[in-house]
Protein backbone atom coordinates (compact mmCIF):
# COMPACT_ATOMS: atom_id res chain seq x y z
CA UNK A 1 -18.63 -2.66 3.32
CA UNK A 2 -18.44 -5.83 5.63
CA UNK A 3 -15.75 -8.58 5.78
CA UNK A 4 -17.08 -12.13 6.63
CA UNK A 5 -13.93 -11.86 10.06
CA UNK A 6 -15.32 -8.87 11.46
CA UNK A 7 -15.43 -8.59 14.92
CA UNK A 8 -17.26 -5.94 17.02
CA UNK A 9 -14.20 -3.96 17.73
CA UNK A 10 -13.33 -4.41 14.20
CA UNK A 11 -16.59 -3.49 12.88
CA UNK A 12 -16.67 -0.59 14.94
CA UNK A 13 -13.17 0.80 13.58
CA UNK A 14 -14.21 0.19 9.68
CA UNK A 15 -17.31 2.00 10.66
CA UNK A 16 -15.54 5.04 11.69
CA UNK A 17 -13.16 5.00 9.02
CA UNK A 18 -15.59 5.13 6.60
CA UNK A 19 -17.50 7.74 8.13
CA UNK A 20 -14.76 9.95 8.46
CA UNK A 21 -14.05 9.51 4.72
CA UNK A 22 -17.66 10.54 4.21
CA UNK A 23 -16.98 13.79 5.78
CA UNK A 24 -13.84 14.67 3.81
CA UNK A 25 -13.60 17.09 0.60
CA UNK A 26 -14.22 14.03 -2.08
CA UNK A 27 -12.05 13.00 -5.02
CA UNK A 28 -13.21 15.16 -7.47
CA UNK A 29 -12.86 18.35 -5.02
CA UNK A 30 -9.29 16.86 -4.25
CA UNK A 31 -8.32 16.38 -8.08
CA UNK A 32 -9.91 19.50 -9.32
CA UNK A 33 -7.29 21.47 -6.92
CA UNK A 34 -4.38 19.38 -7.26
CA UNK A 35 -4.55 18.04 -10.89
CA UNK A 36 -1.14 16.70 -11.15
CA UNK A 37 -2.37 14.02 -8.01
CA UNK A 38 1.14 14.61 -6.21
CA UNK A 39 -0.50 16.17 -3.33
CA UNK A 40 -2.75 14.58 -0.30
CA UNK A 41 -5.44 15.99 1.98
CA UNK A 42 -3.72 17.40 5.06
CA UNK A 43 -6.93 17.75 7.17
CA UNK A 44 -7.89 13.91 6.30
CA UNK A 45 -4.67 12.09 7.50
CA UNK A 46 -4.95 13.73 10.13
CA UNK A 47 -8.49 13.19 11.61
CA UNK A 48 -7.02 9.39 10.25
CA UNK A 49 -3.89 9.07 12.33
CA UNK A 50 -4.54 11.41 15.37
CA UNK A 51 -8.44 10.57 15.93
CA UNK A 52 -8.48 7.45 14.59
CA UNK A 53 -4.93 5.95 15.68
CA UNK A 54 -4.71 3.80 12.22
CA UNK A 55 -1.07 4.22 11.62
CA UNK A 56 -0.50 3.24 15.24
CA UNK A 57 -2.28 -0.22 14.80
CA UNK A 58 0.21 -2.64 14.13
CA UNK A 59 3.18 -0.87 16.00
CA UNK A 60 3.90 -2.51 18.93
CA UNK A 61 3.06 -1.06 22.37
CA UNK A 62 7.03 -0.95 22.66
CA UNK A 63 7.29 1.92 20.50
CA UNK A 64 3.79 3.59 21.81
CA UNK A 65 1.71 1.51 18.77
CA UNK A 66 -1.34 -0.31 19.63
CA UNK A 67 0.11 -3.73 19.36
CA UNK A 68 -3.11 -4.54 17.07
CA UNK A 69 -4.35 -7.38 14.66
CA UNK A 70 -2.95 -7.13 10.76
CA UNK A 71 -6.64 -7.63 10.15
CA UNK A 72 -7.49 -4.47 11.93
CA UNK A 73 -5.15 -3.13 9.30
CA UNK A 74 -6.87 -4.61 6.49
CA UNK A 75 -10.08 -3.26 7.46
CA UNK A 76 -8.96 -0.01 7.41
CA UNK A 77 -6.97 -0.08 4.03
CA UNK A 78 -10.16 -1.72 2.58
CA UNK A 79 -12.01 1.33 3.28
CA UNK A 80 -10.01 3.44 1.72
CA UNK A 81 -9.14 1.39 -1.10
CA UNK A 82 -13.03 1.66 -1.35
CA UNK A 83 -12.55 5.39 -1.64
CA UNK A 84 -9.48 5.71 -3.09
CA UNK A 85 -8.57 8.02 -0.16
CA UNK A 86 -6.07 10.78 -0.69
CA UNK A 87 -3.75 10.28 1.99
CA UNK A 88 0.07 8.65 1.92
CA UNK A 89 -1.15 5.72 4.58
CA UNK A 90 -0.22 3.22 2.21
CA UNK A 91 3.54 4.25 2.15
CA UNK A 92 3.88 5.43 5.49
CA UNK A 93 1.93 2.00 7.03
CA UNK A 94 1.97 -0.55 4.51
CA UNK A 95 6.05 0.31 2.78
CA UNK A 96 7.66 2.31 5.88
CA UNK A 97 6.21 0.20 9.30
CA UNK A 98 6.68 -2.88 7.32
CA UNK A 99 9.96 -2.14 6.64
CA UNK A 100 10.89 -1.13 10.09
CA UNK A 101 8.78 -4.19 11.81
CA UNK A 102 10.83 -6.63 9.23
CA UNK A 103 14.01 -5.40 11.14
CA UNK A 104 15.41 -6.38 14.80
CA UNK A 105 14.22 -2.80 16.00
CA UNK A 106 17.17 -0.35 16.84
CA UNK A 107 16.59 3.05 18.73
CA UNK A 108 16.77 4.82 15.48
CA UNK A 109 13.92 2.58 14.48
CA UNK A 110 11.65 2.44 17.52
CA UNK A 111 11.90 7.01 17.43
CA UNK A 112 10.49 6.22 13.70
CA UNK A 113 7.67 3.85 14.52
CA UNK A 114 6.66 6.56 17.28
CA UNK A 115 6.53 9.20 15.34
CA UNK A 116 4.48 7.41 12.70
CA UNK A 117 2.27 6.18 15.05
CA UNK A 118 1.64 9.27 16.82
CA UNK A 119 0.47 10.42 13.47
CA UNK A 120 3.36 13.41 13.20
CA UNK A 121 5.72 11.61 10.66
CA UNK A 122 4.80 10.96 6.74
CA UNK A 123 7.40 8.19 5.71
CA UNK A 124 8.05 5.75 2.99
CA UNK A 125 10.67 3.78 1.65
CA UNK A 126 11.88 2.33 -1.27
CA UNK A 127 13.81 -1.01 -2.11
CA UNK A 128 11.02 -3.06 -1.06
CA UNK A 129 10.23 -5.55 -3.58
CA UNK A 130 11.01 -5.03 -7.46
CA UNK A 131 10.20 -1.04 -8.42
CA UNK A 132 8.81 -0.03 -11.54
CA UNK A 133 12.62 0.90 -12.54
CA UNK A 134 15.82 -0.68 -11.99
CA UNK A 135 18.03 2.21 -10.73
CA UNK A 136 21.78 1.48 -9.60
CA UNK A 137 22.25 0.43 -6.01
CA UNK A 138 22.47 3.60 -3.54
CA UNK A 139 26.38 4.19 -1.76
CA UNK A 140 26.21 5.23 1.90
CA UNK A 141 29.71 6.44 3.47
CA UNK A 142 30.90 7.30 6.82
CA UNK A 143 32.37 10.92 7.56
CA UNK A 144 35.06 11.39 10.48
CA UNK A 145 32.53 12.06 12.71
CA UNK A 146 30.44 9.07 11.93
CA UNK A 147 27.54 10.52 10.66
CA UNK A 148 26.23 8.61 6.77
CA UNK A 149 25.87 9.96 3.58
CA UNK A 150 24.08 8.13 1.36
CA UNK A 151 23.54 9.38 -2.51
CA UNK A 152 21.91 8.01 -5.36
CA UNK A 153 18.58 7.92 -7.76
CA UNK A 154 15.23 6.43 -6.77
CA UNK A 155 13.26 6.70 -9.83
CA UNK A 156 9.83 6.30 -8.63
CA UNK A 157 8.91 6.88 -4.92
CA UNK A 158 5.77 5.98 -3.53
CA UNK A 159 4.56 8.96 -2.04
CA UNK A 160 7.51 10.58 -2.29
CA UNK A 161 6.34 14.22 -3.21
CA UNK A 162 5.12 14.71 0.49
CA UNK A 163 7.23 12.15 3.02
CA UNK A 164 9.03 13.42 5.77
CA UNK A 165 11.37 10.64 5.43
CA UNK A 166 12.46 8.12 2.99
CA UNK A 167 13.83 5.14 3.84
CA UNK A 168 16.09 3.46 1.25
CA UNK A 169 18.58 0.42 0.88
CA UNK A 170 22.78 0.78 0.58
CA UNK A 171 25.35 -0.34 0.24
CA UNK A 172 28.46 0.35 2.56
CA UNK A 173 32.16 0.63 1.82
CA UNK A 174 32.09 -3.27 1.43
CA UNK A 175 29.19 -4.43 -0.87
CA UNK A 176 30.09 -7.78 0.31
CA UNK A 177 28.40 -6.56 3.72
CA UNK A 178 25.20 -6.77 1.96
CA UNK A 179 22.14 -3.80 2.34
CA UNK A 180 21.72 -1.60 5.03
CA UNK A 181 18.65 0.31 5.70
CA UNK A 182 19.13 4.15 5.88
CA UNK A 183 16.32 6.77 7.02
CA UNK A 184 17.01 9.73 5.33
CA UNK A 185 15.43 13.27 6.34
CA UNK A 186 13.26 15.27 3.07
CA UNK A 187 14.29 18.81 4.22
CA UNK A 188 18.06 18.20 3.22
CA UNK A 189 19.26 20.48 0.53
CA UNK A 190 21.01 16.90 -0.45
CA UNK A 191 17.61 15.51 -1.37
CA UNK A 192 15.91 16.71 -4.65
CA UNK A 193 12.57 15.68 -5.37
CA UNK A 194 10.57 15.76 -8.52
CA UNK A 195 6.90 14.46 -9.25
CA UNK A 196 6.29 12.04 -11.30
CA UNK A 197 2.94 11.79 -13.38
CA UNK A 198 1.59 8.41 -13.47
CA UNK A 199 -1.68 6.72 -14.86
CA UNK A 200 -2.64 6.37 -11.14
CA UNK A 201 -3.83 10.43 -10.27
CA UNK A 202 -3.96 9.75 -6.47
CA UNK A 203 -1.24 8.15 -5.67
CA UNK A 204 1.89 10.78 -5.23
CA UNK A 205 4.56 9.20 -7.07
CA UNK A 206 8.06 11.35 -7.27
CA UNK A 207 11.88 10.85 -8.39
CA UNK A 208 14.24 11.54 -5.75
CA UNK A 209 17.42 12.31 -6.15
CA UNK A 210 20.63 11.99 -2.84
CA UNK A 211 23.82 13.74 -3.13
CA UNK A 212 25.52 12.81 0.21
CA UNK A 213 22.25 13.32 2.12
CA UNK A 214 22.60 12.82 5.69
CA UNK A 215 20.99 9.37 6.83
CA UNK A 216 20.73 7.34 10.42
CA UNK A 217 21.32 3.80 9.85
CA UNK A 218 18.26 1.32 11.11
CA UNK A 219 19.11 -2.24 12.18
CA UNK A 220 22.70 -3.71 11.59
CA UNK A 221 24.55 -2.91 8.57
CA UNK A 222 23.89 -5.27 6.47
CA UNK A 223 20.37 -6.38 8.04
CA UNK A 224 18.18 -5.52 5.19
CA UNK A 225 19.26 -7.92 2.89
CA UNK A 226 17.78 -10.82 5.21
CA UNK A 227 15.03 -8.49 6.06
CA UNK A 228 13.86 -6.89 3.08
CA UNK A 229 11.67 -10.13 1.36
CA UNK A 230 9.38 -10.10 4.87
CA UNK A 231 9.05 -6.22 4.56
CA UNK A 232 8.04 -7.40 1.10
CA UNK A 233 5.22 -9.81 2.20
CA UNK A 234 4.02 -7.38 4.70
CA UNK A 235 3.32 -4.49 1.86
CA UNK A 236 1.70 -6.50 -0.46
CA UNK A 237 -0.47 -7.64 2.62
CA UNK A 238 -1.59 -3.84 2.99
CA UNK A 239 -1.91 -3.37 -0.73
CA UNK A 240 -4.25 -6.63 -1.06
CA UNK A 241 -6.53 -4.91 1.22
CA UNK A 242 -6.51 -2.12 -0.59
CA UNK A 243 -6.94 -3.71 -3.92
CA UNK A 244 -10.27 -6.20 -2.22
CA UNK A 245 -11.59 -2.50 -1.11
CA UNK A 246 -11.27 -0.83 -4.70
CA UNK A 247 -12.83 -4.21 -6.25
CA UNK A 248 -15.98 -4.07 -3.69
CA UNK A 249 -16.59 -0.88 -4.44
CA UNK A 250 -16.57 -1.45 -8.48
CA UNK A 251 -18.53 -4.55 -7.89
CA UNK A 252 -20.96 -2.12 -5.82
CA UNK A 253 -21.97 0.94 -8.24
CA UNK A 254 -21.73 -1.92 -11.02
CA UNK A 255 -24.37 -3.55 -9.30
CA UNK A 256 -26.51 -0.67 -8.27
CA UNK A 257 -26.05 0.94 -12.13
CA UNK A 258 -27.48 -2.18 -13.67
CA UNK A 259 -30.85 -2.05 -11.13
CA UNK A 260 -31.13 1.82 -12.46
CA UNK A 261 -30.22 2.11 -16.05
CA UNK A 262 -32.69 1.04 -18.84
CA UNK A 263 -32.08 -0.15 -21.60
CA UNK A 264 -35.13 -1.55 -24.35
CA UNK A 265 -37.85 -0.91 -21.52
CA UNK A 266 -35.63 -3.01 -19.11
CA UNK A 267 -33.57 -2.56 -16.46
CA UNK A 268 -30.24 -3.55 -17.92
CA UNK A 269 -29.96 -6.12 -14.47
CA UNK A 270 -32.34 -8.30 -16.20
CA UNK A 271 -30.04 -9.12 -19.42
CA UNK A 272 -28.50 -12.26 -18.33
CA UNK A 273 -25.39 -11.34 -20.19
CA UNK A 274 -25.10 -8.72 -17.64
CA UNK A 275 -25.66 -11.05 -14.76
CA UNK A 276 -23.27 -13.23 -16.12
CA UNK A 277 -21.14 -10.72 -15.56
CA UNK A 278 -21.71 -9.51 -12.40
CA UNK A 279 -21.75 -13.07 -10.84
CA UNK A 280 -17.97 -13.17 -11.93
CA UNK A 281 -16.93 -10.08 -10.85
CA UNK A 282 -18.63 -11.54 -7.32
CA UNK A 283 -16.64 -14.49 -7.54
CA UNK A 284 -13.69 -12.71 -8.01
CA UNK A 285 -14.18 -10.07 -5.03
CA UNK A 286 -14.80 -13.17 -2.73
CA UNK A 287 -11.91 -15.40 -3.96
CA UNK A 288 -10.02 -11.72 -3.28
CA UNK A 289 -11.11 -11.50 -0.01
CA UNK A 290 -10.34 -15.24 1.20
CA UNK A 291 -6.75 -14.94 0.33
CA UNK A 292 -6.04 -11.55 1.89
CA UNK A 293 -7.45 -12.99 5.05
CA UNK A 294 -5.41 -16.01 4.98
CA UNK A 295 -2.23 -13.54 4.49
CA UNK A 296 -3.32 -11.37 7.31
CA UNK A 297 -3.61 -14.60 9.43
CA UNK A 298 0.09 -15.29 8.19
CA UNK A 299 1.33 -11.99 8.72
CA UNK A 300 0.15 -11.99 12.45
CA UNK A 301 1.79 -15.68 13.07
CA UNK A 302 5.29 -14.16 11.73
CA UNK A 303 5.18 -11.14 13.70
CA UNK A 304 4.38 -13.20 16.48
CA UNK A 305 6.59 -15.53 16.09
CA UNK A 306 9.60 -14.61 13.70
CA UNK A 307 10.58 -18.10 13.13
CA UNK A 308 11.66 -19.49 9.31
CA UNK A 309 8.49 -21.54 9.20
CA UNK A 310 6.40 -18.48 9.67
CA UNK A 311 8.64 -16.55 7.64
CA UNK A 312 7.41 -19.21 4.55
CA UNK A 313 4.14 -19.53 5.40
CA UNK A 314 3.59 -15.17 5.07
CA UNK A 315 5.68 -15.30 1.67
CA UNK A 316 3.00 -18.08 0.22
CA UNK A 317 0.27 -16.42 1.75
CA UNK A 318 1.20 -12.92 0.87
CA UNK A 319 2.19 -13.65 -3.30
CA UNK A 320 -0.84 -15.86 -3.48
CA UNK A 321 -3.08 -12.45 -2.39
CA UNK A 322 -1.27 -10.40 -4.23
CA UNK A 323 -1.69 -12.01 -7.38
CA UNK A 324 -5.31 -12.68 -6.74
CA UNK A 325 -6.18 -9.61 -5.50
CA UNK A 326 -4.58 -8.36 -8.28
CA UNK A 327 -5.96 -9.66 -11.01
CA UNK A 328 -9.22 -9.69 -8.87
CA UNK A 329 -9.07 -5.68 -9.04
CA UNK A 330 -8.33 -5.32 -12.01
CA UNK A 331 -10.94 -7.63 -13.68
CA UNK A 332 -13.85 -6.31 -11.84
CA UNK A 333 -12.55 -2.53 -12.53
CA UNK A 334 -12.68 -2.94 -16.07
CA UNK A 335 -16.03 -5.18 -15.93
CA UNK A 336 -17.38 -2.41 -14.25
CA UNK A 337 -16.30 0.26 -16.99
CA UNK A 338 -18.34 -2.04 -19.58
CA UNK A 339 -21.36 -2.13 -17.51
CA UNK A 340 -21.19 1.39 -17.11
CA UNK A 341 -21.59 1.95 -20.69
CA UNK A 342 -20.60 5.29 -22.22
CA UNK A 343 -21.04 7.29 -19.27
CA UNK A 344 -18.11 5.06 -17.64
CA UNK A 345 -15.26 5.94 -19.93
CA UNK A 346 -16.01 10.05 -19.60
CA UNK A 347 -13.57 11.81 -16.80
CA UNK A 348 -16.56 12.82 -15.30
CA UNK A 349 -17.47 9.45 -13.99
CA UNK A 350 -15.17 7.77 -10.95
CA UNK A 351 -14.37 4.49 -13.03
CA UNK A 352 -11.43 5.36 -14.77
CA UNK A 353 -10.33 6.34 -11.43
CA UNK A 354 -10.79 2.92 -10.21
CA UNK A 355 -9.16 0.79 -13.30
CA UNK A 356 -5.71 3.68 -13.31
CA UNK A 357 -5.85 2.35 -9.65
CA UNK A 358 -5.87 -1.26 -9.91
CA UNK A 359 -3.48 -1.49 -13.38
CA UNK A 360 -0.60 0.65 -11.32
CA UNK A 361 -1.48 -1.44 -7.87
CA UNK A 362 -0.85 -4.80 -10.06
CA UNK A 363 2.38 -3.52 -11.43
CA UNK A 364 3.72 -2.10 -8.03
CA UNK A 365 5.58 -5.04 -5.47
CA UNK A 366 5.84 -7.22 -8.51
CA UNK A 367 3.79 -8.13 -11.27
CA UNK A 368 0.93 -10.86 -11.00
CA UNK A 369 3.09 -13.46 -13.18
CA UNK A 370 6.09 -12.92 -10.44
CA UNK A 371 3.87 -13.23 -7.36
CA UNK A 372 3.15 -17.07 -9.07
CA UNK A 373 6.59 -18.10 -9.52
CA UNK A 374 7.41 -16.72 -6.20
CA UNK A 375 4.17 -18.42 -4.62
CA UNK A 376 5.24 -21.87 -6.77
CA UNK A 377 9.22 -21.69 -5.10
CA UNK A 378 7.56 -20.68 -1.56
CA UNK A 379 5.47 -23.90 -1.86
CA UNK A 380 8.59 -26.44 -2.83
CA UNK A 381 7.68 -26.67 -6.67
């Protein structure tokens, strides 16, 4: 796969992602042995974030990151969007970095982005963005000793069946404070955790429930609530690129299907209904692509500069590609099924795969219909 911004470096980096997810065990190996889809591939994210350094990319050099490009970020998640990679890389990069980049960075915070960057911490977090539940805001409190305790239901957590840490929002003995962002610790007896089947097989979604579980505040109290909508823009950044990666790749075998199958003594490519068809689903992949780009471009002028301007332009850029990209993904995943024929609606065949991905990826951060009235408010109309 190639992206018309590429640079060398770039390139080179997509390149080795995707060879590396060459080498690994392959979906259907990975699904046959963990049917339920709540589990990852251990020896993958690894070779990912200790060969490759991807979770390290956007974490500043501060906190031992590589101070990179968001685009270097979106090449990688395009890859494996492409292969619908087992690994938890979207919560722990695209949902827990973004949410501790979107805050003035506290010790507590900076140990966190080392760790993930370093490739020895799974994390994700919650609160980012509407869920695909409303649960009751979390309580933290404040023992004697000043250590939190924050308790509460998260109905669906990305990746929450294997993090090492979730971060979630709270409030504090005065709601009027506003949120507070709490990183709280998986191996506490006060945190249950419960998988959660979901159309999407590869994805790791789990309840969690906290019963005063110790926590370490991050940021001020009360920081998050002027924080959280850029940790929003951020993640739907990341899950754009993987949604443009998962759309190239449906666009791909769609294309190479209809140059092998035939139909009538014809290779189905030559029907013009099917080339209809396929022209669209191009259309769509490259419309896709321009508007992640643009966001990435945003996302790197407000985390260069955090001023309200650039705090704007990233929420435009980042609904408009999120809706796009959405509907993008999930247009050309279900054009692809059709093409396919029979063969593409048996569990046998990787396109069901693809469309479970992009209908749960639209829902997730906001629906496409949101991402348009947040886009029209962003823009003054």
């Amino acid at each position: 796969m190639s992206a018309i911004s590429d640079t060398p470096e770039r390139a080179q980096l997509r390149q080795e992602v995707h060879r590396c997810l060459e080498r690994s065990t392959g979906l259907r190996a990975f699904i046959a042995e963990h049917p339920s889809g709540r589990w990852y591939d251990p020896d993958l994210l690894r070779t990912l974030t200790r060969q490759l350094d991807v979770a390290a990319l956007v974490v500043p050099d501060s906190a031992g990151g590589a101070g990179g490009a968001m685009a270097d970020l979106v090449a990688v998640f395009e890859e494996l969007g492409a292969e619908l990679a087992p690994v938890p890389l979207f919560a722990t990069v695209g949902l827990a970095v973004g949410a501790l980049l979107a805050l003035e960075r506290d010790e507590t915070a900076a140990d966190l982005l080392r760790e993930i960057a370093q490739g020895h911490l799974i994390a994700t977090a919650t609160d980012i963005g509407p869920g695909f539940a409303s649960d009751t805001p979390l309580t933290a409190s404040r023992t004697r000793s000043g250590d939190w305790l924050v308790s509460g239901r998260r109905s669906v957590v990305v990746e929450g069946a294997g993090s090492d840490v979730i971060l979630v929002a709270a409030h504090g003995a005065d709601p009027g404070d506003g949120l507070t962002l709490f990183a709280i610790p998986t191996d506490s007896a006060a945190v249950r955790r419960q998988a959660v089947r979901s159309l999407d097989l590869l994805r790791g979604f789990a309840a969690a429930d906290f019963v005063d579980a110790p926590a370490s505040m991050l940021g001020a109290p009360g920081a998050w609530s002027a924080a959280r909508d850029s940790a929003w823009d951020l993640a739907c950044v990341i899950l754009a690129a993987e949604q443009v990666g998962g759309a190239q790749r449906c666009l791909d075998r769609a294309l190479d299907y209809a140059k092998q199958r035939v139909q009538f003594g014809h290779h189905i490519g030559s029907f013009q209904a099917v080339q209809h068809r396929l022209v669209d689903m191009l259309l769509a992949v490259e419309t896709a692509r321009s508007t992640l780009l643009f966001a990435a471009d945003a996302a790197d002028g407000w985390l260069t500069d955090r001023e309200p301007s650039a705090a704007s332009s990233l929420t435009a850029a980042s609904s408009m590609a999120k809706f796009t990209c959405s509907d993008a993904y999930l247009t050309v995943a279900g054009e692809a099924l059709h093409i396919h024929g029979g063969i593409g609606f048996t569990w046998e065949h990787d396109s069901h795969l693809y469309y479970r991905r992009a209908k749960t990826s639209a829902l997730m951060l906001g629906t496409p219909a949101l991402h348009r009235d947040r886009l029209a408010i962003a823009s003054g109309l």
